[in-house]
C-alpha atoms as a PDB file:
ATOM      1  CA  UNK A   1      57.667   5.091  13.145  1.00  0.00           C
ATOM      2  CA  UNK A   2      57.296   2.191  15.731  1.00  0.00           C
ATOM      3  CA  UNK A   3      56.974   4.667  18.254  1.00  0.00           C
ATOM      4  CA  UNK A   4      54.005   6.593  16.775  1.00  0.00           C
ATOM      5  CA  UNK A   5      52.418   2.866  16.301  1.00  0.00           C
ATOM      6  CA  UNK A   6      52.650   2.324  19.650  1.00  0.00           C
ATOM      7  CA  UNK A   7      51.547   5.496  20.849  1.00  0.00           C
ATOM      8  CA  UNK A   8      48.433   5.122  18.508  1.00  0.00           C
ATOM      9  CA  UNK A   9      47.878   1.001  19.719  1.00  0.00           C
ATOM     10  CA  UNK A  10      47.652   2.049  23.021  1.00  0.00           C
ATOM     11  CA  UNK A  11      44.706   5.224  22.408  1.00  0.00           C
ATOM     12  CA  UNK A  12      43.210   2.627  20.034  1.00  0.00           C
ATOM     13  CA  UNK A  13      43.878  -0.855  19.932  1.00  0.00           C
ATOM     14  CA  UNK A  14      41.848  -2.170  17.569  1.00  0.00           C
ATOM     15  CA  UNK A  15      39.515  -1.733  14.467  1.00  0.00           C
ATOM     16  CA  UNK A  16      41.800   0.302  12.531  1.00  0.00           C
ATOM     17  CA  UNK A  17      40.666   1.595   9.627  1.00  0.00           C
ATOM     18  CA  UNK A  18      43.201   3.382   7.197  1.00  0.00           C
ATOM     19  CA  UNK A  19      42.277   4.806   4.081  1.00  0.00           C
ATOM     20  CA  UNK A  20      43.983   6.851   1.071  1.00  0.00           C
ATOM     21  CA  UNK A  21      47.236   7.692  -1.572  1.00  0.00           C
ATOM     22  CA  UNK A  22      50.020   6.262   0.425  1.00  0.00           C
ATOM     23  CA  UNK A  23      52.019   7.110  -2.523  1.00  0.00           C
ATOM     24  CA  UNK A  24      54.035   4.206  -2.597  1.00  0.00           C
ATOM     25  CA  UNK A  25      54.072   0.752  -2.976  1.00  0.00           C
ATOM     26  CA  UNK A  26      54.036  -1.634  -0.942  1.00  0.00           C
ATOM     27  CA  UNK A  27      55.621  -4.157  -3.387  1.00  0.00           C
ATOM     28  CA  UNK A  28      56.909  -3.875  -7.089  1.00  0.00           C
ATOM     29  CA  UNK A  29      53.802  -5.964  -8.596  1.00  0.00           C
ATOM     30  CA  UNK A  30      51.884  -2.636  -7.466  1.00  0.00           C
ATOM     31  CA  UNK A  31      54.036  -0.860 -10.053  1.00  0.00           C
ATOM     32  CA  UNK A  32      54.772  -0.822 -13.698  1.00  0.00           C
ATOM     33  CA  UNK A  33      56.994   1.956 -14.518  1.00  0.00           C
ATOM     34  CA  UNK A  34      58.800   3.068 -17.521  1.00  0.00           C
ATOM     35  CA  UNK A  35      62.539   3.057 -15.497  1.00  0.00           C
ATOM     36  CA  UNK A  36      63.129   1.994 -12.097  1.00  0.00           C
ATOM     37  CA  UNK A  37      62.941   5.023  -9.267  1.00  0.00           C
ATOM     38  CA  UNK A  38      61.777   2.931  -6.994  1.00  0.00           C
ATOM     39  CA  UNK A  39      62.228   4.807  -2.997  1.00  0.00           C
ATOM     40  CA  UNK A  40      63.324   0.752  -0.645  1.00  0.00           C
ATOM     41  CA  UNK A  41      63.323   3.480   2.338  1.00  0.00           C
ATOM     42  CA  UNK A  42      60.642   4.599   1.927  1.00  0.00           C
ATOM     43  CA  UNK A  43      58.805   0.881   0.463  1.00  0.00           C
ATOM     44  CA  UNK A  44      60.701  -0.676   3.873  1.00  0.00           C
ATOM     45  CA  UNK A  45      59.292   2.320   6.434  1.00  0.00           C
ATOM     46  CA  UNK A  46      55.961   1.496   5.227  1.00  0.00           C
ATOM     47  CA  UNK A  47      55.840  -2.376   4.786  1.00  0.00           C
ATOM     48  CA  UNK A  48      57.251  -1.813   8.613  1.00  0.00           C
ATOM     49  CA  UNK A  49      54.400   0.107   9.646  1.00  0.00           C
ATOM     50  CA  UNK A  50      51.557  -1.952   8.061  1.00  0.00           C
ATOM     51  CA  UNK A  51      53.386  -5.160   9.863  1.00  0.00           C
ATOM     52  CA  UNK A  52      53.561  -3.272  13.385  1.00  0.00           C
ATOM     53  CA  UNK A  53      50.216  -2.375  13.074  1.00  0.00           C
ATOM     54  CA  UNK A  54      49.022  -5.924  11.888  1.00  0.00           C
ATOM     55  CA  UNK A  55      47.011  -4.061   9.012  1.00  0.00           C
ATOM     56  CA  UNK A  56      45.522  -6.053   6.237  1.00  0.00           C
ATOM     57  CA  UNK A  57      45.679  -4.836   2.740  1.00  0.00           C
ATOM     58  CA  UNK A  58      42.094  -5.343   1.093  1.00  0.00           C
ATOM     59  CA  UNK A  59      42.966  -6.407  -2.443  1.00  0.00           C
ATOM     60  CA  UNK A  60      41.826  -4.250  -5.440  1.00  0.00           C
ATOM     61  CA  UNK A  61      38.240  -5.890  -6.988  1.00  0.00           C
ATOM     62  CA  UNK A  62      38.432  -5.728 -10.378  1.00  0.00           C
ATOM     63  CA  UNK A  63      41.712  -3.090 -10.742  1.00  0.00           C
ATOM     64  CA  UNK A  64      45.240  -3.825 -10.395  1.00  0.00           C
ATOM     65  CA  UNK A  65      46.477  -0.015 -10.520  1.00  0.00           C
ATOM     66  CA  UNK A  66      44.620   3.231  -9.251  1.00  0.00           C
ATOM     67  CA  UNK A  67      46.861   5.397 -10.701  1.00  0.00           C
ATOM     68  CA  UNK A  68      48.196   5.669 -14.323  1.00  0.00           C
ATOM     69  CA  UNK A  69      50.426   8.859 -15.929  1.00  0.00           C
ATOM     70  CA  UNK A  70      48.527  10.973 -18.552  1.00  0.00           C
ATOM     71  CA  UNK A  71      51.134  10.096 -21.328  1.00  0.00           C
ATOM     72  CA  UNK A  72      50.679   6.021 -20.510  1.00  0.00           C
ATOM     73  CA  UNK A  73      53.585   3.851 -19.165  1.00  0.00           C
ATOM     74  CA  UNK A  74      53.563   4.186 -15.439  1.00  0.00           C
ATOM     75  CA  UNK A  75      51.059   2.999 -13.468  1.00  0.00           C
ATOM     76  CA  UNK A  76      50.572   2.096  -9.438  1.00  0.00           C
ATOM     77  CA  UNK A  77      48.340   0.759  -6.941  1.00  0.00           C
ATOM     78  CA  UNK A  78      48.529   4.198  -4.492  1.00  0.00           C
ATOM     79  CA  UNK A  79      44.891   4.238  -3.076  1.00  0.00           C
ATOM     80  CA  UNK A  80      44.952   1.270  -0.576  1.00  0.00           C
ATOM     81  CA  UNK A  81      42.310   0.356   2.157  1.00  0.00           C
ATOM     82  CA  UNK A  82      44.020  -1.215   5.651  1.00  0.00           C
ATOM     83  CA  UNK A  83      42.362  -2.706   8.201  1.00  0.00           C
ATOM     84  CA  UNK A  84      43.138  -4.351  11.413  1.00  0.00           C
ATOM     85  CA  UNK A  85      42.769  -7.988  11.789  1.00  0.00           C
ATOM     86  CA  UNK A  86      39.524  -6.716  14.325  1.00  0.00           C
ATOM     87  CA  UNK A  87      37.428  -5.793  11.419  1.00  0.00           C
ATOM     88  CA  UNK A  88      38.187  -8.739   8.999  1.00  0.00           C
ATOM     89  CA  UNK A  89      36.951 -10.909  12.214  1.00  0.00           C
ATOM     90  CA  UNK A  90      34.410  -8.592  12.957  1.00  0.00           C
ATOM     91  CA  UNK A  91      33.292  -8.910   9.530  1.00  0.00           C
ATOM     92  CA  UNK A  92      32.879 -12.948   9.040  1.00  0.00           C
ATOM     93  CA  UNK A  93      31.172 -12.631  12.325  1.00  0.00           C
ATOM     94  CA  UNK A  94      28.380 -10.211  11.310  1.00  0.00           C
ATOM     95  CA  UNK A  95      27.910 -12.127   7.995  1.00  0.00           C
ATOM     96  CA  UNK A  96      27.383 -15.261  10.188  1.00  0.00           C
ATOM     97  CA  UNK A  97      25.059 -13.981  12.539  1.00  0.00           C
ATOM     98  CA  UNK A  98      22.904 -11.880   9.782  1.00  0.00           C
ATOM     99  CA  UNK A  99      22.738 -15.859   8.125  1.00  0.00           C
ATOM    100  CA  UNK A 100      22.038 -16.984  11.418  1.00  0.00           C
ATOM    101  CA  UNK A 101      19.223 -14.493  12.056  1.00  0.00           C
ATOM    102  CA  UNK A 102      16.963 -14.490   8.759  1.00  0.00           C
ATOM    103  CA  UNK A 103      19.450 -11.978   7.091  1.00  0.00           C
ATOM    104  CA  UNK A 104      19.187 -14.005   3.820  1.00  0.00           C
ATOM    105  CA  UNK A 105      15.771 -11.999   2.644  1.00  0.00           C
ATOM    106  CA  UNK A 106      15.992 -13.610  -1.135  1.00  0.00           C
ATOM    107  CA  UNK A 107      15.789 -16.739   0.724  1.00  0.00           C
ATOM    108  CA  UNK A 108      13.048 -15.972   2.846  1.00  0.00           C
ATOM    109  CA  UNK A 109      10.774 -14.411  -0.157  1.00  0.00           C
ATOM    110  CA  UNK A 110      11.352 -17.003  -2.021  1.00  0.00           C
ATOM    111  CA  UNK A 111       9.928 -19.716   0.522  1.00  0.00           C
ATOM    112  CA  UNK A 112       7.393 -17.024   1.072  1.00  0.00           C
ATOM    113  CA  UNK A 113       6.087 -16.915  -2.702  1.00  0.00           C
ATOM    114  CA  UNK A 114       6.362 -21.204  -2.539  1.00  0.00           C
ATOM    115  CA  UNK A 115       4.375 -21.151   0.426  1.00  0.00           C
ATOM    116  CA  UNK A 116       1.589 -18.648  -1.301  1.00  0.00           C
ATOM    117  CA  UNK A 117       1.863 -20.271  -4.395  1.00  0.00           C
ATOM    118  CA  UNK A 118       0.663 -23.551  -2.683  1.00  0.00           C
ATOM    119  CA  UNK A 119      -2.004 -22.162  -1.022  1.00  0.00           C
ATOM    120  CA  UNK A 120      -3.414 -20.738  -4.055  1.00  0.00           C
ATOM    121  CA  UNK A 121      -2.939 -23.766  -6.172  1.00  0.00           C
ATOM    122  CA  UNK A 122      -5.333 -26.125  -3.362  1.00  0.00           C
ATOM    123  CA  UNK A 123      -7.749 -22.774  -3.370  1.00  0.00           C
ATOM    124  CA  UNK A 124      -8.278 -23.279  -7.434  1.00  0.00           C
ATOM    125  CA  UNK A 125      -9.090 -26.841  -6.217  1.00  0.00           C
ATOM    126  CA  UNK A 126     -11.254 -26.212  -3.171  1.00  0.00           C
ATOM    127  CA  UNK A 127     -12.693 -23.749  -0.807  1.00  0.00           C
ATOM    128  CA  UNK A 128     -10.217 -22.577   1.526  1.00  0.00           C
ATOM    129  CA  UNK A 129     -10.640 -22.476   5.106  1.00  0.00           C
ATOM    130  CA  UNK A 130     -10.650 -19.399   7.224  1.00  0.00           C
ATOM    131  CA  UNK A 131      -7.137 -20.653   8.548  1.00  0.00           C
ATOM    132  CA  UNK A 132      -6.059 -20.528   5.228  1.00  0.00           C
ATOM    133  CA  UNK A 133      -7.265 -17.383   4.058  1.00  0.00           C
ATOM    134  CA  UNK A 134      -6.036 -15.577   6.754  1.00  0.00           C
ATOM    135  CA  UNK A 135      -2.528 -17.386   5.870  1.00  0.00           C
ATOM    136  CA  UNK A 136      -2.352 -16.625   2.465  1.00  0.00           C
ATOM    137  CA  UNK A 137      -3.118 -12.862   3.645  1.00  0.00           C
ATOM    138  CA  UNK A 138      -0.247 -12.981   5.886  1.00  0.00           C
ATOM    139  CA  UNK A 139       2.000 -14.581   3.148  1.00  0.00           C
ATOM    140  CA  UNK A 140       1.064 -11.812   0.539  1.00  0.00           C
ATOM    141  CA  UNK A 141       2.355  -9.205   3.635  1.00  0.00           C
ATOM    142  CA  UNK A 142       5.113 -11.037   4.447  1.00  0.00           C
ATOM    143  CA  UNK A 143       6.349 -11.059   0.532  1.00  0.00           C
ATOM    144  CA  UNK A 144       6.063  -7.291   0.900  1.00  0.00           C
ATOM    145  CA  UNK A 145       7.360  -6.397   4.338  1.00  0.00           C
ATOM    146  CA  UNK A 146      10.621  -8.672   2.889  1.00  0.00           C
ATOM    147  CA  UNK A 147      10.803  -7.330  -0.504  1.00  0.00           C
ATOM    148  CA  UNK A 148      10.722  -3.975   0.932  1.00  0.00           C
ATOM    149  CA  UNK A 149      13.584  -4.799   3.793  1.00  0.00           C
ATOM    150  CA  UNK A 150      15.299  -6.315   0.669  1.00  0.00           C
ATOM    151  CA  UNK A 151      15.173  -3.159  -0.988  1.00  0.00           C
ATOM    152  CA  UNK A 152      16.270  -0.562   1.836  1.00  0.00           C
ATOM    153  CA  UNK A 153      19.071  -2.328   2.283  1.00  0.00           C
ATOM    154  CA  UNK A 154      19.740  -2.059  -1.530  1.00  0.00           C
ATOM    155  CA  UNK A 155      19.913   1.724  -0.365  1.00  0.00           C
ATOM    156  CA  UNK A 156      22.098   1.691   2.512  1.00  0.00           C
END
């Protein structure tokens, strides 16, 4: 198997993205079984593979198995999700520039509704100026053009 790693690092070397029922485990806390049957080749061939590759396991959310038997006692964790140590950086990095670059939009409505909220608070008290109008215009399209950006990316 090393060789088909190799042969596959050197088309590809990185962002790896591997997806699906490996049917088997990687380790026994992935299984609860009703009698052992466990296949070390096979567990040892794969744990080698994942390790030549330098593939990370994402961890289940909220499920520890993805498989269970119709008549109950076995279950496994078969449907795993590797990735290369590429996209894990790759990851943190986007999140950090998206921060970096006004990518928090509940943030930025927020400070947009303060902002209008202000303005319309000293307009109850006085006349506001033309400055000011024209701000509080541009605030009221700002809270949309952001809400809306909010909400596509809902979609995506």
């Amino acid at each position: 198997m090393g060789a088909i790693v190799e042969e596959i690092q050197r088309k590809q070397p990185k962002y790896w993205c591997i997806t699906g029922d490996f049917n088997i485990m990687q380790s026994q806390t992935e299984c609860k079984r009703v009698g052992d049957g466990r296949r070390k080749r096979d567990l040892k061939d794969f744990n080698n593979f994942v390790e030549a590759a330098r593939l990370v396991d994402l961890a289940m959310a909220d499920r520890k198995y993805t498989w269970y038997r119709t008549k109950g006692g076995s279950m496994s964790q078969l449907d795993q999700f590797l990735l290369s140590e590429e996209w894990i950086v790759t990851k943190h990095r986007m999140r950090d520039w998206v921060r970096q670059h006004g990518g928090n939009l509940e943030e930025q409505i927020q400070q947009a509704k303060v902002q209008l909220y202000d303005i319309e608070l000293k307009g109850e008290k006085e006349m506001l100026s033309l400055e000011e109008n024209t701000g509080r215009t541009e605030t009221m399209a700002d809270i949309v053009e952001l809400s809306i950006r909010k909400e596509n990316l809902r979609w995506k």
